[in-house]
C-alpha atoms as a PDB file:
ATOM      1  CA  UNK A   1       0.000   0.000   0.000  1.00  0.00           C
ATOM      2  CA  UNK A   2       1.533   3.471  -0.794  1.00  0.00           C
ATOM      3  CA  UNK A   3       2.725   5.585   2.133  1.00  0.00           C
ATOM      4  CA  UNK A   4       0.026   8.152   0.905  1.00  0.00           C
ATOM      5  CA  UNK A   5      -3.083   5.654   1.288  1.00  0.00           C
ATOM      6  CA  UNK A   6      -1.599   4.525   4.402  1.00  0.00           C
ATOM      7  CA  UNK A   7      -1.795   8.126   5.690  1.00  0.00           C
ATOM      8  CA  UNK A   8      -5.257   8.941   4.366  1.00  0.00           C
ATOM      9  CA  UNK A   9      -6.667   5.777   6.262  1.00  0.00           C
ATOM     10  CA  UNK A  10      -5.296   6.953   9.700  1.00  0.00           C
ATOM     11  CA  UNK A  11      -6.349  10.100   9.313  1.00  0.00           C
ATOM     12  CA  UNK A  12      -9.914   8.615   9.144  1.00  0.00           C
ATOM     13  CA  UNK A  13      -9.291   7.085  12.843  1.00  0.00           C
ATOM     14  CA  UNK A  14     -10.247   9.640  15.673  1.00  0.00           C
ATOM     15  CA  UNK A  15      -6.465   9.081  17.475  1.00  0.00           C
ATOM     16  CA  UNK A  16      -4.876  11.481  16.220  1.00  0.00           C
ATOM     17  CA  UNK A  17      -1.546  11.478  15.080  1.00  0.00           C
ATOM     18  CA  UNK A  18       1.840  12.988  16.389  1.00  0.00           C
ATOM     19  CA  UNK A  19       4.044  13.254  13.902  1.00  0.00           C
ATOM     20  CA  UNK A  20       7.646  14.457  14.702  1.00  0.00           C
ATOM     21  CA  UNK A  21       9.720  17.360  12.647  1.00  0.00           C
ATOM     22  CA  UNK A  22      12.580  15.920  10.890  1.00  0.00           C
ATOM     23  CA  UNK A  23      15.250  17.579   8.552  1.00  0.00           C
ATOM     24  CA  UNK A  24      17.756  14.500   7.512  1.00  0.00           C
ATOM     25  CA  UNK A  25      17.367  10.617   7.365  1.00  0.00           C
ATOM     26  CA  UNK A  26      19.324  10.168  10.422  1.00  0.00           C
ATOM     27  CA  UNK A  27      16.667  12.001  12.505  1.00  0.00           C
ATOM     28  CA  UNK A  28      14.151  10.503  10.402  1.00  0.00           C
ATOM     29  CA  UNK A  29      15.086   7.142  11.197  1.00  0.00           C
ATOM     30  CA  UNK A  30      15.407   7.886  15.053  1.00  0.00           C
ATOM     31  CA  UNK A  31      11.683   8.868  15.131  1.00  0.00           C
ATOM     32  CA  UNK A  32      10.887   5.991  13.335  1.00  0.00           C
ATOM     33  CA  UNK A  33      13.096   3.567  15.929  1.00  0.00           C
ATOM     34  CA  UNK A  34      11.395   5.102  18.875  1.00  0.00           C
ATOM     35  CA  UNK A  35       7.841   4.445  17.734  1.00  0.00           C
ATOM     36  CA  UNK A  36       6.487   7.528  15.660  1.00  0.00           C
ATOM     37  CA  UNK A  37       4.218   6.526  12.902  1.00  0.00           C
ATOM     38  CA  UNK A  38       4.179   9.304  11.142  1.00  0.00           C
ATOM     39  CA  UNK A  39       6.505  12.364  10.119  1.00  0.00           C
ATOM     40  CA  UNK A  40       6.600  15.423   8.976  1.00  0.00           C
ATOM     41  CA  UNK A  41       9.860  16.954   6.977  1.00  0.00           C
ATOM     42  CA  UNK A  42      10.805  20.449   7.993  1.00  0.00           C
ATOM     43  CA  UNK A  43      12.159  23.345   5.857  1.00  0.00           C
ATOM     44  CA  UNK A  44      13.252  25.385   9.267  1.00  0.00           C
ATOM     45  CA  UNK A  45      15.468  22.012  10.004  1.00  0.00           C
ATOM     46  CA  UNK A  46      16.426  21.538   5.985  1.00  0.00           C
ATOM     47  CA  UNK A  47      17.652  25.328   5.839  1.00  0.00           C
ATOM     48  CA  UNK A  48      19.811  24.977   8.817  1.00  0.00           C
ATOM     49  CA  UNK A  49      21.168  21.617   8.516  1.00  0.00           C
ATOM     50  CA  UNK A  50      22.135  22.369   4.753  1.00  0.00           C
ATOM     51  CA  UNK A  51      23.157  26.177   4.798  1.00  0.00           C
ATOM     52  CA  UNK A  52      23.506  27.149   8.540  1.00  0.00           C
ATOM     53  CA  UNK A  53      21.081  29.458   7.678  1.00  0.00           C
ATOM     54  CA  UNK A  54      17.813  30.536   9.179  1.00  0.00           C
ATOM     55  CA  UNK A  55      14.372  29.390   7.212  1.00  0.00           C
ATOM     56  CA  UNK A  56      14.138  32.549   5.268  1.00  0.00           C
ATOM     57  CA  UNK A  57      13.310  30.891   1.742  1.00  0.00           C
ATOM     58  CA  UNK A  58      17.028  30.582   0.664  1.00  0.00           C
ATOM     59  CA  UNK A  59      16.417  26.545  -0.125  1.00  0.00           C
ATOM     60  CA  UNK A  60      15.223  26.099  -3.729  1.00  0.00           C
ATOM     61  CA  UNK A  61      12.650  23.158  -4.446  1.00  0.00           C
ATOM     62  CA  UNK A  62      15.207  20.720  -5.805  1.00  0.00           C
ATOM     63  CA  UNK A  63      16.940  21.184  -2.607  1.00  0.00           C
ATOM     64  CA  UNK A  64      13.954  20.438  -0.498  1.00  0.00           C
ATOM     65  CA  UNK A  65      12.585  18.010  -2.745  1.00  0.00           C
ATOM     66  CA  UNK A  66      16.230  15.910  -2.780  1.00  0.00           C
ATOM     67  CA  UNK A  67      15.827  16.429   1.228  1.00  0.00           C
ATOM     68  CA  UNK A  68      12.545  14.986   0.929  1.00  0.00           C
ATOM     69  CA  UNK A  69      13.363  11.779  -1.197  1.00  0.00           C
ATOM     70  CA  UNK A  70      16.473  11.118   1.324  1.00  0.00           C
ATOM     71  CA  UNK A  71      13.843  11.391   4.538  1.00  0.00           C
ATOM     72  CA  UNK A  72      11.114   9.341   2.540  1.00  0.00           C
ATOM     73  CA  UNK A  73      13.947   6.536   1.262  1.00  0.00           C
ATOM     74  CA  UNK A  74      15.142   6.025   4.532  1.00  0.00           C
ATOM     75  CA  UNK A  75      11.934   5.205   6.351  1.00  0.00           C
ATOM     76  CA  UNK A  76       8.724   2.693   6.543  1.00  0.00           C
ATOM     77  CA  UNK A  77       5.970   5.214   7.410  1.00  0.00           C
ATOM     78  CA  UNK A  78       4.498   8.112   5.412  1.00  0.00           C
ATOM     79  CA  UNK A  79       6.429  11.365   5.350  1.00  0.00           C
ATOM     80  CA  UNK A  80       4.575  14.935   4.957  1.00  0.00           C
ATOM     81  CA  UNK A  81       6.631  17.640   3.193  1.00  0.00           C
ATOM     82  CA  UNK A  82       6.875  20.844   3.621  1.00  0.00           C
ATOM     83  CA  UNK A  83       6.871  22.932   0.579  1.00  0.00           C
ATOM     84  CA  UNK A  84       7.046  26.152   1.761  1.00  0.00           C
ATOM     85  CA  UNK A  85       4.939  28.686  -0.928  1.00  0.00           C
ATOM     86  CA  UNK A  86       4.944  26.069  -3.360  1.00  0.00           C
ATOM     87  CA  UNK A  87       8.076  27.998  -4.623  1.00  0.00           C
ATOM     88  CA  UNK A  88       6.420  30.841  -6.929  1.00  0.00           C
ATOM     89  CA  UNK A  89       3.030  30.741  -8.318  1.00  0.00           C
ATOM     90  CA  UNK A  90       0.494  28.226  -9.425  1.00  0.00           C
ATOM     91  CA  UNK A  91       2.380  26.836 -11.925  1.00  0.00           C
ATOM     92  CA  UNK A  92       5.434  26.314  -9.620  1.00  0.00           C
ATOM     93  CA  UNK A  93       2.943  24.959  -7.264  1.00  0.00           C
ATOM     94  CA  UNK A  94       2.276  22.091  -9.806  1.00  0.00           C
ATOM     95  CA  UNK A  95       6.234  21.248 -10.002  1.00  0.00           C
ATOM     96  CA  UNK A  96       5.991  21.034  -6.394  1.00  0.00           C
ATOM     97  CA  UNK A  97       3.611  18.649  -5.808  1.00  0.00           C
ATOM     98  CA  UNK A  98       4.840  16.830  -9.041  1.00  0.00           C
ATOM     99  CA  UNK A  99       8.117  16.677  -7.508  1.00  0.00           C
ATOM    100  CA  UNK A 100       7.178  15.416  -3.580  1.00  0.00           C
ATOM    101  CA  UNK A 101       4.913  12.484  -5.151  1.00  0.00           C
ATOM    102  CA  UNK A 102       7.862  11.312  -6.711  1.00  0.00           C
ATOM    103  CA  UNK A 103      10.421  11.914  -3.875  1.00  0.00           C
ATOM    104  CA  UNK A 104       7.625   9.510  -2.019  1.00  0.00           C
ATOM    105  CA  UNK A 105       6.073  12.261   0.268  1.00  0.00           C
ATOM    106  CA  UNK A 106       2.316  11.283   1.342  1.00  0.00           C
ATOM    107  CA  UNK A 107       1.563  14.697   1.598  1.00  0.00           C
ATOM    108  CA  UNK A 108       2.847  18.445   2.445  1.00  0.00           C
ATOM    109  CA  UNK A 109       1.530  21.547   3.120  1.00  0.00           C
ATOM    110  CA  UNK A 110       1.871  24.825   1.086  1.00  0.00           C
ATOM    111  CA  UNK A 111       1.861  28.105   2.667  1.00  0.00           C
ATOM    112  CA  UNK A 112       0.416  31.706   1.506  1.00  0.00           C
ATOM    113  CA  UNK A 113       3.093  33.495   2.496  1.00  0.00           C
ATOM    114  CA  UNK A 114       4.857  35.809  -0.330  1.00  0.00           C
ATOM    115  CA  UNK A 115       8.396  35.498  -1.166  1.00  0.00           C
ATOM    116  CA  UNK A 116      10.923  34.998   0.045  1.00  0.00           C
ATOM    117  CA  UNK A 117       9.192  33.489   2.760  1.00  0.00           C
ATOM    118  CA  UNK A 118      10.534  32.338   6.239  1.00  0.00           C
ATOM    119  CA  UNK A 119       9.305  31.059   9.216  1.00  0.00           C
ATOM    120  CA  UNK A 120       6.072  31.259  10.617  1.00  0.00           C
ATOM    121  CA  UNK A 121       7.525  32.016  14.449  1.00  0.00           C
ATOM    122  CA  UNK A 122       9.459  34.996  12.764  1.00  0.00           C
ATOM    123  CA  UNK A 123       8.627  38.016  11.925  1.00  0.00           C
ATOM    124  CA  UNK A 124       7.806  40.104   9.459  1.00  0.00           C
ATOM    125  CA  UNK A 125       5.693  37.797   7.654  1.00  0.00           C
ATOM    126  CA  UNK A 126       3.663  38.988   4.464  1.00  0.00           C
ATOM    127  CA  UNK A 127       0.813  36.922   2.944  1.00  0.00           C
ATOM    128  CA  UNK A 128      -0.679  36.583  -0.497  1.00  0.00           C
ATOM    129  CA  UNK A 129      -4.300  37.562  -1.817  1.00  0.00           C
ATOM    130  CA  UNK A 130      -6.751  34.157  -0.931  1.00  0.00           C
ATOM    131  CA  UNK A 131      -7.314  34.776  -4.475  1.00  0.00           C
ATOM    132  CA  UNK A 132      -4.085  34.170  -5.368  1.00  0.00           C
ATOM    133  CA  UNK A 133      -3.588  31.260  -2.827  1.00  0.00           C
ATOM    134  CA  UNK A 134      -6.751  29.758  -4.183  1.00  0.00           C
ATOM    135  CA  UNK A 135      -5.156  29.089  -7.349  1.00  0.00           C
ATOM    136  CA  UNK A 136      -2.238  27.710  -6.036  1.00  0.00           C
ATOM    137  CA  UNK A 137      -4.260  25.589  -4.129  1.00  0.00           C
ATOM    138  CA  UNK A 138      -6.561  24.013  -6.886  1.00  0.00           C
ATOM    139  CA  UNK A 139      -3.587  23.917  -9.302  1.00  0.00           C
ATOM    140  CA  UNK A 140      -1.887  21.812  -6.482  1.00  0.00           C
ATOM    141  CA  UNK A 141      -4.829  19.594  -5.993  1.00  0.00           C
ATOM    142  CA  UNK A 142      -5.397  18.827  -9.995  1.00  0.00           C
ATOM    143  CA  UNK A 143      -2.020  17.410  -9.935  1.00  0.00           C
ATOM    144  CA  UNK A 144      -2.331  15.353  -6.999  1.00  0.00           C
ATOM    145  CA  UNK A 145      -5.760  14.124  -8.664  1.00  0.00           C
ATOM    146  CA  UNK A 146      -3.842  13.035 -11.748  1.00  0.00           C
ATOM    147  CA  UNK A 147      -0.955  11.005  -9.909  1.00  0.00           C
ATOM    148  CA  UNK A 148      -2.020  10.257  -6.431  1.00  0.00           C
ATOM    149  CA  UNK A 149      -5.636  11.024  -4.872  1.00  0.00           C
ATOM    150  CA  UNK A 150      -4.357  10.196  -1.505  1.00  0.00           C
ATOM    151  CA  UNK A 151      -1.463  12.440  -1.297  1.00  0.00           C
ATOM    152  CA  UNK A 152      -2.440  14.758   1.555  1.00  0.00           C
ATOM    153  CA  UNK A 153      -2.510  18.734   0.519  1.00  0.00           C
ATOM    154  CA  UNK A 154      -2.806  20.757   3.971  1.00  0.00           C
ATOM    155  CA  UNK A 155      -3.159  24.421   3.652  1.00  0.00           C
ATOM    156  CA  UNK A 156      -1.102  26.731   5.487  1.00  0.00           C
ATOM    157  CA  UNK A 157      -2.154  30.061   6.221  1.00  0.00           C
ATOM    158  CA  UNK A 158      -0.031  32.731   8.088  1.00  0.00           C
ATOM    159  CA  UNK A 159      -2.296  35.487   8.286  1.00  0.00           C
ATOM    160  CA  UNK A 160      -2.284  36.061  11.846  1.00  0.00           C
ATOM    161  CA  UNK A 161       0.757  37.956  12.291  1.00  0.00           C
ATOM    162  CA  UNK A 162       0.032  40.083   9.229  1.00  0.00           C
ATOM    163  CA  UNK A 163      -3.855  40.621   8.934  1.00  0.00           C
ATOM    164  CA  UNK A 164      -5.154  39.110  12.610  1.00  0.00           C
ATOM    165  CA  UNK A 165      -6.614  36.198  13.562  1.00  0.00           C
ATOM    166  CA  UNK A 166      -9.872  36.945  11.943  1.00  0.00           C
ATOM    167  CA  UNK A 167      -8.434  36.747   8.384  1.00  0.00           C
ATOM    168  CA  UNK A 168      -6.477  33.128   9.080  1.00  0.00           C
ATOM    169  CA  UNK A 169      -9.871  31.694  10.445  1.00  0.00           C
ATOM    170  CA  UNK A 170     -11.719  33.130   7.335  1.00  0.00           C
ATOM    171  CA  UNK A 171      -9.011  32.161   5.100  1.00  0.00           C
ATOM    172  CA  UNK A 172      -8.977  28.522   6.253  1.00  0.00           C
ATOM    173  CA  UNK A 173     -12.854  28.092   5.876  1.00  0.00           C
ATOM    174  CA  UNK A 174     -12.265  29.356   2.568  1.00  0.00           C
ATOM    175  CA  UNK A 175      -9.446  26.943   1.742  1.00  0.00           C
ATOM    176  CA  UNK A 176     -11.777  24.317   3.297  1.00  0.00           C
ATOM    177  CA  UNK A 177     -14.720  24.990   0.864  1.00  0.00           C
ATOM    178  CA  UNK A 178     -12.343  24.191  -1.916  1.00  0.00           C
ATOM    179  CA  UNK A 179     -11.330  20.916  -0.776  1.00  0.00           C
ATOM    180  CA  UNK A 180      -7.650  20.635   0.796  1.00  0.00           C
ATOM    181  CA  UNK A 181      -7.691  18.231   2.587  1.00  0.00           C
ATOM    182  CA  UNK A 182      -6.374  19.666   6.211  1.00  0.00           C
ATOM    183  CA  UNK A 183      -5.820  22.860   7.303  1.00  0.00           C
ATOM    184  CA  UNK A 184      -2.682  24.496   9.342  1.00  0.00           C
ATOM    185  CA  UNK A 185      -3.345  27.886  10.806  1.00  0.00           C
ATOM    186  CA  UNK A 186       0.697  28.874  11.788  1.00  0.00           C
ATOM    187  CA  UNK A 187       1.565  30.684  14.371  1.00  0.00           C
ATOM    188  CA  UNK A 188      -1.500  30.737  16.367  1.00  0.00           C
ATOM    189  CA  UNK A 189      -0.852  33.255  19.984  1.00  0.00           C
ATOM    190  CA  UNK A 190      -3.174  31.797  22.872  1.00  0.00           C
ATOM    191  CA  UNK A 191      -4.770  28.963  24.159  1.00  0.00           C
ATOM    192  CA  UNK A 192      -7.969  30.778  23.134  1.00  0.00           C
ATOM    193  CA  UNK A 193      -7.530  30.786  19.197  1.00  0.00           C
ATOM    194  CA  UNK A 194      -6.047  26.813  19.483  1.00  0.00           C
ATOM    195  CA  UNK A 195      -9.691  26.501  20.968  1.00  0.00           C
ATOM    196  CA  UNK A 196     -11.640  28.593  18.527  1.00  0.00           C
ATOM    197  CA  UNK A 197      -9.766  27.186  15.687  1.00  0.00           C
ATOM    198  CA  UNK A 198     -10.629  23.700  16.484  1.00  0.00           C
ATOM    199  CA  UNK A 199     -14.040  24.801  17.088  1.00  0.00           C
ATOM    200  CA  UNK A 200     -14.715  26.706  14.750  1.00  0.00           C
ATOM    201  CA  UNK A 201     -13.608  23.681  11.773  1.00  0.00           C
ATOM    202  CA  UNK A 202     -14.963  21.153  13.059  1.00  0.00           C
ATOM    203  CA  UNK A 203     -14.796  17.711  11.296  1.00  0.00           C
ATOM    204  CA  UNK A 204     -11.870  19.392   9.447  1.00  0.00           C
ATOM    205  CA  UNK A 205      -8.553  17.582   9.694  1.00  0.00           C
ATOM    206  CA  UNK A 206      -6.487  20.012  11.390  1.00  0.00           C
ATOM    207  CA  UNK A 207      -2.574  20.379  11.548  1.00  0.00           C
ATOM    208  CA  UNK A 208      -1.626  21.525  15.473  1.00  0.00           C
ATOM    209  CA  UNK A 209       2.754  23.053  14.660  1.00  0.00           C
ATOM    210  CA  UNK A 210       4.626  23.096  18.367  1.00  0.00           C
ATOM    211  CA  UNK A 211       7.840  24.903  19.040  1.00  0.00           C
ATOM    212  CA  UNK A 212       9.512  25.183  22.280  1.00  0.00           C
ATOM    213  CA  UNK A 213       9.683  29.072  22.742  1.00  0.00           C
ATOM    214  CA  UNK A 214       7.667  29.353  19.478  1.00  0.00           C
ATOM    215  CA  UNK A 215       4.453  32.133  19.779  1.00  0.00           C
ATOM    216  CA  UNK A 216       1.811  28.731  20.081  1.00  0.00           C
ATOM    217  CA  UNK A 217       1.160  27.674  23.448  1.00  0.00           C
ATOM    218  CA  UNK A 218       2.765  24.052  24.280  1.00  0.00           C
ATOM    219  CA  UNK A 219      -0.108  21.834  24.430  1.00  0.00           C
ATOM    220  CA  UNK A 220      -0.112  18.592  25.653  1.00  0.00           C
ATOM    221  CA  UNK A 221      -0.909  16.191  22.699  1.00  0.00           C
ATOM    222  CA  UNK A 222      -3.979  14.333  24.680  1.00  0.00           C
ATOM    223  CA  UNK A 223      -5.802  17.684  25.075  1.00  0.00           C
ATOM    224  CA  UNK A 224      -5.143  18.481  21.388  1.00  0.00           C
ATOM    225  CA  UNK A 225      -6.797  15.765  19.996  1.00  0.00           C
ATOM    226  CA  UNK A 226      -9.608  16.290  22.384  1.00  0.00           C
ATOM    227  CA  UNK A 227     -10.288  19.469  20.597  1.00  0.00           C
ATOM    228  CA  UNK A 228     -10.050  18.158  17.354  1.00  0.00           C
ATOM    229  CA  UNK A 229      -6.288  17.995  16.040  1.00  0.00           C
ATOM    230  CA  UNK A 230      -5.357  15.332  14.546  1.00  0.00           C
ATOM    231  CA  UNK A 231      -2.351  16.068  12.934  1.00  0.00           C
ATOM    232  CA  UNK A 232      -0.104  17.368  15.905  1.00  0.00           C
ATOM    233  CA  UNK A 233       3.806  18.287  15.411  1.00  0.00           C
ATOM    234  CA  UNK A 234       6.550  18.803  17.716  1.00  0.00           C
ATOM    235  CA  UNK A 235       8.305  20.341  14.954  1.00  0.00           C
ATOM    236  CA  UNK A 236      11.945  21.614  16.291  1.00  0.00           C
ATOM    237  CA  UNK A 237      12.669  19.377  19.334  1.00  0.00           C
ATOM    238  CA  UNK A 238      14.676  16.731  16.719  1.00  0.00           C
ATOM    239  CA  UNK A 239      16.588  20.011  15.647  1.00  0.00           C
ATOM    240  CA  UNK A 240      16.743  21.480  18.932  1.00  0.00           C
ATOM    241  CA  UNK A 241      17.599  18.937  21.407  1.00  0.00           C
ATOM    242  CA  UNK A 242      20.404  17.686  18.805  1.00  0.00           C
ATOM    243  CA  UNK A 243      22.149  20.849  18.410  1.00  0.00           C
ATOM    244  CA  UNK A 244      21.967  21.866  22.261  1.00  0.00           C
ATOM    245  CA  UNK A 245      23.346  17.980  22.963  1.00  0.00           C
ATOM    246  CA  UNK A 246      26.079  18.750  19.956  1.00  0.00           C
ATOM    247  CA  UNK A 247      26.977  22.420  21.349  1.00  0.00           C
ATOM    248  CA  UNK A 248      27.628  21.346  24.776  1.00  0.00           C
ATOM    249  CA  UNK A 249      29.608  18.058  24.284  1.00  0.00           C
ATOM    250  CA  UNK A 250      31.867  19.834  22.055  1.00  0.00           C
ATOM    251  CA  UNK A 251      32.286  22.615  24.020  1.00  0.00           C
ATOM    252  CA  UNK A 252      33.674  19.960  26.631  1.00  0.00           C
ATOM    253  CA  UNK A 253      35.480  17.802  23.993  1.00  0.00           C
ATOM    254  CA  UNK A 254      37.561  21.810  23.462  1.00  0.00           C
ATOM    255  CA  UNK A 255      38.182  22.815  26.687  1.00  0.00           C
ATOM    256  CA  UNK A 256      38.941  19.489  28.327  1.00  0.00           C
ATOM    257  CA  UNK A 257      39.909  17.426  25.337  1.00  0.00           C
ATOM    258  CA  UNK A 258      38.243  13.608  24.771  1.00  0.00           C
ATOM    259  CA  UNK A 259      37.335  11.690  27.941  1.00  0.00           C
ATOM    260  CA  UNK A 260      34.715   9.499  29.305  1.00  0.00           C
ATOM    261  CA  UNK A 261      33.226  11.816  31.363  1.00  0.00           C
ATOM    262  CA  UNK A 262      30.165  12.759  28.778  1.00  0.00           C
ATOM    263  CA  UNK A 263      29.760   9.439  27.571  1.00  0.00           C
ATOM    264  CA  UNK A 264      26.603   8.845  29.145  1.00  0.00           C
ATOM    265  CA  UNK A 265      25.393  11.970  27.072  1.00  0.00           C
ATOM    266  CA  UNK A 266      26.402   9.742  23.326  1.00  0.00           C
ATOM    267  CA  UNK A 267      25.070   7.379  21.913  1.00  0.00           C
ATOM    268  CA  UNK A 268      27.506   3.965  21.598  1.00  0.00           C
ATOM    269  CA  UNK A 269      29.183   2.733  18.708  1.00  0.00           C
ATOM    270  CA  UNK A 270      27.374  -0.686  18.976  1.00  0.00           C
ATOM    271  CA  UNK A 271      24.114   1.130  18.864  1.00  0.00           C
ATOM    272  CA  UNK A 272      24.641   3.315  16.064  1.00  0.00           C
ATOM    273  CA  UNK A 273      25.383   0.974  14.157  1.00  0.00           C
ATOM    274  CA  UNK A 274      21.256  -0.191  14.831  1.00  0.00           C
ATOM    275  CA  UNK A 275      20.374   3.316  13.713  1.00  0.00           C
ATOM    276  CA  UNK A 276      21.947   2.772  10.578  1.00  0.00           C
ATOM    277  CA  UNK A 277      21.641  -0.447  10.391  1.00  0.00           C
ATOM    278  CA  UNK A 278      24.928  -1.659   9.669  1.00  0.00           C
ATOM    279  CA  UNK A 279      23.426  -5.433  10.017  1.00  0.00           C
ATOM    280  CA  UNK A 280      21.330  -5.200   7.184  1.00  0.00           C
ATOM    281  CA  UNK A 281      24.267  -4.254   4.746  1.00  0.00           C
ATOM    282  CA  UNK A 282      26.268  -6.826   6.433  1.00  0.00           C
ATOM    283  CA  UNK A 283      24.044 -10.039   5.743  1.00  0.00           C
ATOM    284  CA  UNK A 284      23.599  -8.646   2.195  1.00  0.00           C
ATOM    285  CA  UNK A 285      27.031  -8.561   1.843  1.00  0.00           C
END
């Protein structure tokens, strides 16, 4: 069964579904070993573990895309990409989706911010018409029509910080009427628009994005899908909690030089080897 289908099914459950931010296989495939069923591919993690740069639309689409295929390769369980603004206009938008069904995404989610975007946490955002969203948005769904009616298109809106909260709502019932099939309001700023949102689309699959230190409340994934989230992502603690772990082993390794006092903070040789599954290559050699 493709990835895709096996996505669309689940979402039909009423459990939701917490799907981890990843930016390379090797995080990919550490989600997957702890028990994750799903994923979903960030551009803030692809921009900074590629450039060293912050996610302020530098990364092109074959960049993502080839990020995307390496993530979707590597793992047994459906992958959601994130295409940013679909990378230009509704034409572009096509390419994109053209190019994540082929890199074996089961999904992503396009945005209506202008570009050069960047992240939603950020600021000084700018948004895009809903006119001129809408067409990115049906030219997007056409294609995934014609090679994969299960691929998952989620709508993105990051009107908030620009127009108010109003707008986003207004925008995502709008994006609703045409069809996508979930919808991600970014960036939301209290506990009461989490609540209104959910409330407000009801019996719409909605995306939930959480960032430590983000502007969203941190909310515990239980009471999330009690509201009606079903699509919930912790998407920077794979990025965060590996660069923190990275800065301050190093920082040891330089001023003290290699020891075993910070092994307990790595993982083993033996083990890694699991993670990339050195046995497998092994017996097939």
């Amino acid at each position: 069964m493709k990835k895709s289908t096996i996505l669309k099914n689940r979402l039909s459950e009423p459990k939701a579904i917490v799907a981890p931010g990843i930016y390379d296989a090797l995080s990919a495939r550490i989600c997957e070993m702890v028990g994750f069923e799903a994923l979903q591919h960030s551009g803030y993690g692809t921009a900074a573990v590629q450039l060293g740069q912050p996610d302020v639309g530098l990364l092109t689409l074959t960049e993502m895309a080839s990020q995307v295929r390496s993530i979707s390769r590597t793992v047994n369980i459906p992958v959601v990409g994130d295409s940013d603004n679909g990378f230009g206009n509704a034409i572009n938008a096509c390419r994109a989706v053209e190019e994540y069904i082929s890199a074996g995404a089961a999904g992503l989610f396009m945005e209506d911010q202008v570009s050069p975007k960047r992240c939603g946490h950020m600021e000084g955002k700018q948004v895009v018409s809903f006119d001129e969203m809408k067409g990115k948005l049906k030219a997007a769904m056409d294609v995934k029509n014609d090679l994969d009616p299960d691929f998952i298109i989620i709508y993105r809106t990051d009107a908030i910080a620009v127009h108010g909260y109003e707008d986003a709502l207004d925008r995502a019932r709008r994006a609703t009427d045409l069809g996508v099939d979930m919808i991600f309001v970014e960036a939301m700023e209290n506990m009461e628009q989490v609540e209104r949102t959910a409330r407000e689309l009801n019996g719409v699959h909605l995306m939930l994005n959480l960032i430590e230190g983000g502007k969203t409340p941190l909310v515990p994934f239980k009471e999330a899908e009690e509201m009606g989230y079903n699509w919930i992502v912790p998407a920077l603690t794979t990025l965060y909690s590996a660069a923190k772990g990275m800065y301050d082993v190093m920082s040891k390794v330089y001023s003290d030089g290699v020891s075993e006092e910070y092994m307990d903070r790595l993982i083993s040789f033996r083990e890694f080897t699991r993670v990339v599954r050195l046995d497998d290559i092994r017996k097939e050699e």
